[in-house]
Protein backbone atom coordinates (compact mmCIF):
# COMPACT_ATOMS: atom_id res chain seq x y z
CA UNK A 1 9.72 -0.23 -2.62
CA UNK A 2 6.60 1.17 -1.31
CA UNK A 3 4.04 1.62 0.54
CA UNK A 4 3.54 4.61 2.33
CA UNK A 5 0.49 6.50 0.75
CA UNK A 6 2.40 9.28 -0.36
CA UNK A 7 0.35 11.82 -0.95
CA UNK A 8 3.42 13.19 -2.66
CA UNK A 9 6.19 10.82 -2.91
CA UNK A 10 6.12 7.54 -5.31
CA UNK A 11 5.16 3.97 -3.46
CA UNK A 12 6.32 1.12 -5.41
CA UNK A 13 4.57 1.42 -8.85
CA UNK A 14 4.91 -1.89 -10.89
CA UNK A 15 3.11 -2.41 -14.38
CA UNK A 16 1.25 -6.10 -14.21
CA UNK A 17 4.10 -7.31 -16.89
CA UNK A 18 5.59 -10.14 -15.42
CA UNK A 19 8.14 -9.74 -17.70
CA UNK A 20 9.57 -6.47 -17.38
CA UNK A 21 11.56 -6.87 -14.86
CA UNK A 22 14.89 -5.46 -15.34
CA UNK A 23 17.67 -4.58 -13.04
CA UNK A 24 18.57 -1.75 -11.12
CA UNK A 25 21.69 0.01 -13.42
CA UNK A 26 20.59 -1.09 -16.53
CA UNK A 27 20.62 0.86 -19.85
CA UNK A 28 17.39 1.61 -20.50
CA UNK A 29 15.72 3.42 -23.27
CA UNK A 30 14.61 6.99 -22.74
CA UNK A 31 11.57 6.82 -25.40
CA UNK A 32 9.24 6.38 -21.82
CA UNK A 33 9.38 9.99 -20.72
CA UNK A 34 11.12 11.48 -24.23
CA UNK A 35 7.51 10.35 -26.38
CA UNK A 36 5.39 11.36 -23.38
CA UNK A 37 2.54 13.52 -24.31
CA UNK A 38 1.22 15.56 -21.05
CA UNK A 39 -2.62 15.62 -20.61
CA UNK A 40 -2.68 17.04 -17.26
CA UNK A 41 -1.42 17.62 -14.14
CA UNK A 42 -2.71 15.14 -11.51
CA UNK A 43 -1.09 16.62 -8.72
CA UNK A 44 1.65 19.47 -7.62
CA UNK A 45 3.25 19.09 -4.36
CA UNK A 46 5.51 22.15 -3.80
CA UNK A 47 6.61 21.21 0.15
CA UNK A 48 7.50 17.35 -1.12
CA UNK A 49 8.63 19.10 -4.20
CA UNK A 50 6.81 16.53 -6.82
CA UNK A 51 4.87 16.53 -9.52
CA UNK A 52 2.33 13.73 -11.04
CA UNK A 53 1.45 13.66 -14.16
CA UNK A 54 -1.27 11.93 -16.72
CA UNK A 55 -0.49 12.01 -20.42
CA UNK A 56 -0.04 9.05 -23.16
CA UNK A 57 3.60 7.00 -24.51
CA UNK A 58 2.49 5.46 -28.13
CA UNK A 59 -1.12 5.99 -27.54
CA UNK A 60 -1.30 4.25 -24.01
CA UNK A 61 -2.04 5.96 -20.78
CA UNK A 62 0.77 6.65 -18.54
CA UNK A 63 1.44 8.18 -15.47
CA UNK A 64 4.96 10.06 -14.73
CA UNK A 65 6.21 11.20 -11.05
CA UNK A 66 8.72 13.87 -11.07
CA UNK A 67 10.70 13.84 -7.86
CA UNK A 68 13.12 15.86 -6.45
CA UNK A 69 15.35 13.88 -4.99
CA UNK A 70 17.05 15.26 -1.55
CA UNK A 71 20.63 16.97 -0.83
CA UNK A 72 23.36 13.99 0.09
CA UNK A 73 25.50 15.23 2.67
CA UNK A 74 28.42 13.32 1.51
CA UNK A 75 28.37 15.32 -2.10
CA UNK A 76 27.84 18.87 0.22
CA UNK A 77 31.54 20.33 -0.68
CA UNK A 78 31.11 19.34 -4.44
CA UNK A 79 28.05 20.65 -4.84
CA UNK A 80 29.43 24.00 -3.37
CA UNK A 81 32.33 23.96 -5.30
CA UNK A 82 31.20 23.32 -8.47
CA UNK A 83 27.71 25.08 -9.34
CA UNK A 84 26.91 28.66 -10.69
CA UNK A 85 25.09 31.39 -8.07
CA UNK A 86 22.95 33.77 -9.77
CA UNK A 87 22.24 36.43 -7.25
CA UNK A 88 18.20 37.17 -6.54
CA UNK A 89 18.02 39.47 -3.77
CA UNK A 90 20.50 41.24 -1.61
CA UNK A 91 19.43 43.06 1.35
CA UNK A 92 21.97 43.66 4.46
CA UNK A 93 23.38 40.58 6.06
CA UNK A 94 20.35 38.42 3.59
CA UNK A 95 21.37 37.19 0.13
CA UNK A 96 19.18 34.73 -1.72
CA UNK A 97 20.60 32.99 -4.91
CA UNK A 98 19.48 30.50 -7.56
CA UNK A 99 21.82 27.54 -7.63
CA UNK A 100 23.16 25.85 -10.94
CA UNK A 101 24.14 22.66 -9.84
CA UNK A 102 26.02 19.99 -12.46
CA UNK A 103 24.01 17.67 -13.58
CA UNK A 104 24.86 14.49 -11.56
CA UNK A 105 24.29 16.57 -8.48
CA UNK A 106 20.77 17.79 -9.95
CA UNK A 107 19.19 14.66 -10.37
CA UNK A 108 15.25 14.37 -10.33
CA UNK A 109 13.77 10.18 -9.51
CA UNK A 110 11.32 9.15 -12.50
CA UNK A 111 8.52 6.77 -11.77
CA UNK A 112 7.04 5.77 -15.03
CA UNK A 113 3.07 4.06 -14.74
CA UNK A 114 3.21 2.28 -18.10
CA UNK A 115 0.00 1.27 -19.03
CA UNK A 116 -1.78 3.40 -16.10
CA UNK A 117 -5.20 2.34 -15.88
CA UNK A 118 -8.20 4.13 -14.53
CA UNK A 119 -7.24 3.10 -10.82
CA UNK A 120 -3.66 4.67 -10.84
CA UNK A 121 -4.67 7.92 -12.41
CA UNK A 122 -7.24 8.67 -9.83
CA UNK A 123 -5.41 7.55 -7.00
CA UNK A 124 -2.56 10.11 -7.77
CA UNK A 125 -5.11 12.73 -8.45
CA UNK A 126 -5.54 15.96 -5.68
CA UNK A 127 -8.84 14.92 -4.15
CA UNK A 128 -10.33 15.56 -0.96
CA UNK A 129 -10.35 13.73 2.40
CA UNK A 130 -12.43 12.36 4.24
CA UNK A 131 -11.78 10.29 8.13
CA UNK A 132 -14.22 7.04 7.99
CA UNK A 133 -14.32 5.26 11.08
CA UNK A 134 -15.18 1.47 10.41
CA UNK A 135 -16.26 -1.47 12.67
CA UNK A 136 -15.73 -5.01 12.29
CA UNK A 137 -19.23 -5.46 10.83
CA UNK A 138 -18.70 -2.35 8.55
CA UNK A 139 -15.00 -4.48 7.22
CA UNK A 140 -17.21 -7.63 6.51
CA UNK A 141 -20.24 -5.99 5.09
CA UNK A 142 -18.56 -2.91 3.23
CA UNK A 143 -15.12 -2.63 2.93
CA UNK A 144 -14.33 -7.15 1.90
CA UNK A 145 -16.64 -6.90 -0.62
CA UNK A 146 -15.85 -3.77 -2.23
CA UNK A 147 -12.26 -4.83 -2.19
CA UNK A 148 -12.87 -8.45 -2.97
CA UNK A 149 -14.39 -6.67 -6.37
CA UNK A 150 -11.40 -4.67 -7.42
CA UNK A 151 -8.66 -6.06 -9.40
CA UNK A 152 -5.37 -3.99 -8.51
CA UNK A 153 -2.72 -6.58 -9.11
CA UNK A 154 0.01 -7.59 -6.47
CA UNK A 155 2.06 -9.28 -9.02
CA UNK A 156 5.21 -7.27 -8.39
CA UNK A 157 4.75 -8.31 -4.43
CA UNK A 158 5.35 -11.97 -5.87
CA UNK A 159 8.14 -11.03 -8.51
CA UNK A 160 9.86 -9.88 -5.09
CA UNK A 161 9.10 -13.24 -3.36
CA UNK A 162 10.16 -15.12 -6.24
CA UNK A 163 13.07 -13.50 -6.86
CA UNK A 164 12.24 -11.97 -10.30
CA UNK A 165 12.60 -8.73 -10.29
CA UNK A 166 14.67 -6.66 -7.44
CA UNK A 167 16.66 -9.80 -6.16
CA UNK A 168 19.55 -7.43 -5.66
CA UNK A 169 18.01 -4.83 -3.66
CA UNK A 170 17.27 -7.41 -0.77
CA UNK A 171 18.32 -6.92 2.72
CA UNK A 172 17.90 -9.61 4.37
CA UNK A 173 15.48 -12.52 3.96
CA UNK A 174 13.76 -15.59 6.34
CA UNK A 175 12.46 -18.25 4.04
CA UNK A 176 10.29 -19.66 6.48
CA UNK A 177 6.89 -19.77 4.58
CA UNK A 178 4.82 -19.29 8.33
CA UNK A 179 6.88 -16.88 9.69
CA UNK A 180 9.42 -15.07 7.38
CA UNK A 181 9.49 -12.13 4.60
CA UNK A 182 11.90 -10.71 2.44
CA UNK A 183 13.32 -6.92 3.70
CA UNK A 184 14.17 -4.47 0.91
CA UNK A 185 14.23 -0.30 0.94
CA UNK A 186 11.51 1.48 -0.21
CA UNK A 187 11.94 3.07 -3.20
CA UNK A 188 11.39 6.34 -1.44
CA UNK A 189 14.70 6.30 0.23
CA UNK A 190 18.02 6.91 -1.78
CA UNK A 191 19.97 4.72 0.72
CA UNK A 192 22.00 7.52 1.15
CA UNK A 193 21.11 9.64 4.35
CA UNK A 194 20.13 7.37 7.51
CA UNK A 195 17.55 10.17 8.52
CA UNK A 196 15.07 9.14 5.79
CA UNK A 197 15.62 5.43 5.77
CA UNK A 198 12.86 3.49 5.13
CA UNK A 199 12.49 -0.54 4.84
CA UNK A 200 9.62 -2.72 3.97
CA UNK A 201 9.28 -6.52 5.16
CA UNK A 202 7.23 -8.31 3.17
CA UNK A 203 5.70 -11.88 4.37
CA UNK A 204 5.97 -14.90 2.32
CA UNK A 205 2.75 -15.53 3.23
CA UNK A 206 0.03 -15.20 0.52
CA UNK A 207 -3.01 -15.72 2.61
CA UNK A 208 -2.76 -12.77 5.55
CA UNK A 209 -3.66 -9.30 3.69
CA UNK A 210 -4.14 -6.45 6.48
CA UNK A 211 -4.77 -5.92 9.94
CA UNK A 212 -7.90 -7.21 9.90
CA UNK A 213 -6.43 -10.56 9.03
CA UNK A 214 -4.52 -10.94 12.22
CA UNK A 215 -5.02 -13.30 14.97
CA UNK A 216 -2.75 -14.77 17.86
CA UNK A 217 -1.92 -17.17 14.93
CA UNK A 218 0.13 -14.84 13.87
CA UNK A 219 2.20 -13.23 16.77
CA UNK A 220 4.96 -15.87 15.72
CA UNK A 221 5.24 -13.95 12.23
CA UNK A 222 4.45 -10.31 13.80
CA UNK A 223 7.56 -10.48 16.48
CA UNK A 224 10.18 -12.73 13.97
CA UNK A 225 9.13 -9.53 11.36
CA UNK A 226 9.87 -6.76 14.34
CA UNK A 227 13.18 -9.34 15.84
CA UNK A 228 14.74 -10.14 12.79
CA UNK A 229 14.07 -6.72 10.66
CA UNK A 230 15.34 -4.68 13.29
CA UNK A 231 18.42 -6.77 13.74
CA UNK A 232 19.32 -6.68 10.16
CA UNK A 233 18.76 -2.84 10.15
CA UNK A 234 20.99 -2.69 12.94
CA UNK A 235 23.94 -4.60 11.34
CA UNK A 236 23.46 -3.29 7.88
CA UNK A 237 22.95 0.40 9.01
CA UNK A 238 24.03 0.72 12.46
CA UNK A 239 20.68 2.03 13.36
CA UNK A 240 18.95 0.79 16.65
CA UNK A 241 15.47 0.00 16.81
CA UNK A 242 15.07 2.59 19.05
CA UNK A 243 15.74 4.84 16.27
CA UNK A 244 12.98 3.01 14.30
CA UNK A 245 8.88 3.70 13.88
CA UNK A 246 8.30 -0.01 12.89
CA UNK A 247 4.69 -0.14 11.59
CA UNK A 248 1.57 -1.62 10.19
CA UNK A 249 -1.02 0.79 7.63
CA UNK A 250 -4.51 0.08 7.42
CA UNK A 251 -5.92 0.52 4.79
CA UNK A 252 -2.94 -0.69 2.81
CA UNK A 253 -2.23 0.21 -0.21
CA UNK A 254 -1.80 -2.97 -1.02
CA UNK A 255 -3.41 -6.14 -0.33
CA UNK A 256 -0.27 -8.30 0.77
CA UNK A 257 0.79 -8.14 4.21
CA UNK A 258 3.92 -5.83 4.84
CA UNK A 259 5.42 -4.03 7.31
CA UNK A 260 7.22 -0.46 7.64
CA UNK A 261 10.35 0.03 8.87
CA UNK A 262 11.31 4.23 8.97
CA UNK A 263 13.66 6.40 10.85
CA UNK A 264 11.69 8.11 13.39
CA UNK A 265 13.26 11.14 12.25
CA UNK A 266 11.90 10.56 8.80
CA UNK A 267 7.96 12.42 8.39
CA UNK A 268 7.54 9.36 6.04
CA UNK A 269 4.08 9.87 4.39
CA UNK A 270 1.27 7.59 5.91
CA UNK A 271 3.16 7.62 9.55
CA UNK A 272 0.55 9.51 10.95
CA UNK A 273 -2.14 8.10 13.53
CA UNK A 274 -4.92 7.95 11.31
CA UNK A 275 -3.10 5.15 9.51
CA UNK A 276 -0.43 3.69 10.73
CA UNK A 277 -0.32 1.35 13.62
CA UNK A 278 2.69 0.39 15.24
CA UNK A 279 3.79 -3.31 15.38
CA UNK A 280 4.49 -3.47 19.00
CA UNK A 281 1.03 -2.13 19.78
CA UNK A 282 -0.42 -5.20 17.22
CA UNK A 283 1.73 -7.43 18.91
CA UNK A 284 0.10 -6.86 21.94
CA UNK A 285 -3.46 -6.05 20.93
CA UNK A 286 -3.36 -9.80 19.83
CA UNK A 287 -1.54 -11.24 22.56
CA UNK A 288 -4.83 -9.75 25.12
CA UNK A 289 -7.40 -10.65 22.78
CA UNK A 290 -6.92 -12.82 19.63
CA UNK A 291 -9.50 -11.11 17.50
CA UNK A 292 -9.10 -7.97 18.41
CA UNK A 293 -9.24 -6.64 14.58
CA UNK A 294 -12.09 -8.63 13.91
CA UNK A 295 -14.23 -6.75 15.73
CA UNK A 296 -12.79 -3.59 16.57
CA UNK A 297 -13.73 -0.30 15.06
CA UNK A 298 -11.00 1.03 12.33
CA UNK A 299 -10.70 4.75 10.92
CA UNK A 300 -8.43 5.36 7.74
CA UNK A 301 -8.57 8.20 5.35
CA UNK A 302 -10.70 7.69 2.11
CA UNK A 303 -10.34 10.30 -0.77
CA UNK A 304 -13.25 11.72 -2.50
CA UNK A 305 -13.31 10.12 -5.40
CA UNK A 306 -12.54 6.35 -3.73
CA UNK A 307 -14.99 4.23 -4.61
CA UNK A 308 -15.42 2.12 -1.09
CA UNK A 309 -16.50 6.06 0.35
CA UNK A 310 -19.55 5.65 -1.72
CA UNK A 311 -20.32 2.72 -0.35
CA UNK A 312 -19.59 4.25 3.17
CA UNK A 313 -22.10 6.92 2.30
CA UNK A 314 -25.44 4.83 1.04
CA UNK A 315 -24.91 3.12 4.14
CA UNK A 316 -25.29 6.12 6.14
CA UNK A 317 -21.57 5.68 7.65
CA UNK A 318 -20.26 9.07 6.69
């Protein structure tokens, strides 16, 4: 499921069809990627080892992520045993080969954006960064409106809450509508290697959309999210929550409050400081001062093509 910005890997991408819906293991036809015509390429991540791409199914837009998906440890001694070496270079004690692995061991995750609009090609497009620092006046007079005006739908967050689509891929779950959230893996992780895990909790709540919506009014959801998620983690995985980075992003990439749960081994994308804030540093940001993100000053990366930097920039922000 997703979140994290990935400036490689996929978040969650959902079309707005409430009804397509399907579950996980299901035949599905392969006329998605087979009749894809490639336009261009939106974005080549060697490192992450990914590849996005804008191009048309049956005359609509789409957008396809190629991902390499990682090694398993537990398939190791097949993989060893089974594929073809073609030698590359030999030099003394070095050898470098190219590996033919079969093809269940060779996998690569699709994400298929099926009708991509305007919004999801650019957002997956290379584009240059820029830091914007933003104060509470700045959120109220900039960044609500501007986001008040855009229309990127949430309506997979609510398939999720209403049990519609990816009912089997749930954790764990607290009904309460104050105070609890449905917990489900990214789609980033495999589920397979601990090292990379990554969980999202996502409140029930409909009326709480990012940081700056918090208030002591909401510790009671913030520390049943960080309680309860980490206890679950702990008895489904056997992973501690000191093992855990258990954070908040702002900006979001959605507008539906949620909460990451990684392995702090994991580099997952958007961990870093100038986006992520941790949930036991909310917790008690809000406990000393109730509207301490209502006023406080913000920074989050904005690319260059992002509308709300434009509206940074006539303001004389950046």
């Amino acid at each position: 499921m997703a979140d994290s910005e990935n400036g490689g890997a996929a978040k969650r991408l959902k079309t707005d069809a409430e009804n397509d819906c399907g579950d996980a293991g299901e035949p599905v036809s392969d006329s998605l990627v087979s009749d894809f015509e490639i336009s261009r390429i939106l974005r080549d991540c060697a490192r992450e080892k990914n590849i996005f791409i804008h191009g048309k199914v049956k005359d609509q837009d789409a957008v396809v992520i190629l991902e390499k998906t990682p090694i398993r440890q537990d398939t190791l001694s097949e993989l060893l045993k089974s594929s073809q070496l073609k030698l590359e270079m030999k030099n003394d004690v070095y050898s470098t080969y190219q590996l033919q692995a079969p093809a269940h061991l060779n996998e690569i995750k699709t994400t298929v954006v099926c009708p991509a609009t305007e919004k999801h090609v650019k957002k997956y497009l290379h584009q240059e960064v820029f830091l914007v620092e933003e104060s509470g006046e700045d959120f109220r007079n900039l960044t609500l409106p501007y986001i008040s005006s855009q229309c990127f739908s949430v309506q997979w967050v609510h398939n999720i809450l209403e049990k519609k689509a990816e009912a089997d891929r749930i954790v764990f779950e607290d009904p309460d509508p104050d105070t609890g959230f449905v917990l489900l893996p990214d789609f980033k992780w495999d589920q397979k290697q601990l090292q990379d895990l990554y969980l999202i909790a996502i409140v029930h709540r409909k009326d709480v959309k990012s940081l700056r919506d918090l208030t002591s009014e909401h510790l009671p959801l913030l520390t049943n999210i960080r309680r309860k998620g980490e206890d679950a983690i702990q008895r489904q995985y056997s992973v501690p929550p000191s093992k855990l980075r258990v954070y908040l992003h702002y900006q979001p990439s959605y507008y539906h409050l949620h909460v990451h749960f990684t392995s702090v081994e994991y580099d997952a994308p958007g961990c870093r400081v100038e986006r992520a804030h941790l949930l036991s540093d909310v917790i008690q940001n809000l406990q000393a001062d109730s509207s301490h993100y209502y006023k406080r000053s913000l920074a989050f990366p904005l690319r260059a093509d992002d509308g709300l930097l434009l509206k940074f920039k006539e303001a004389g922000k950046v």
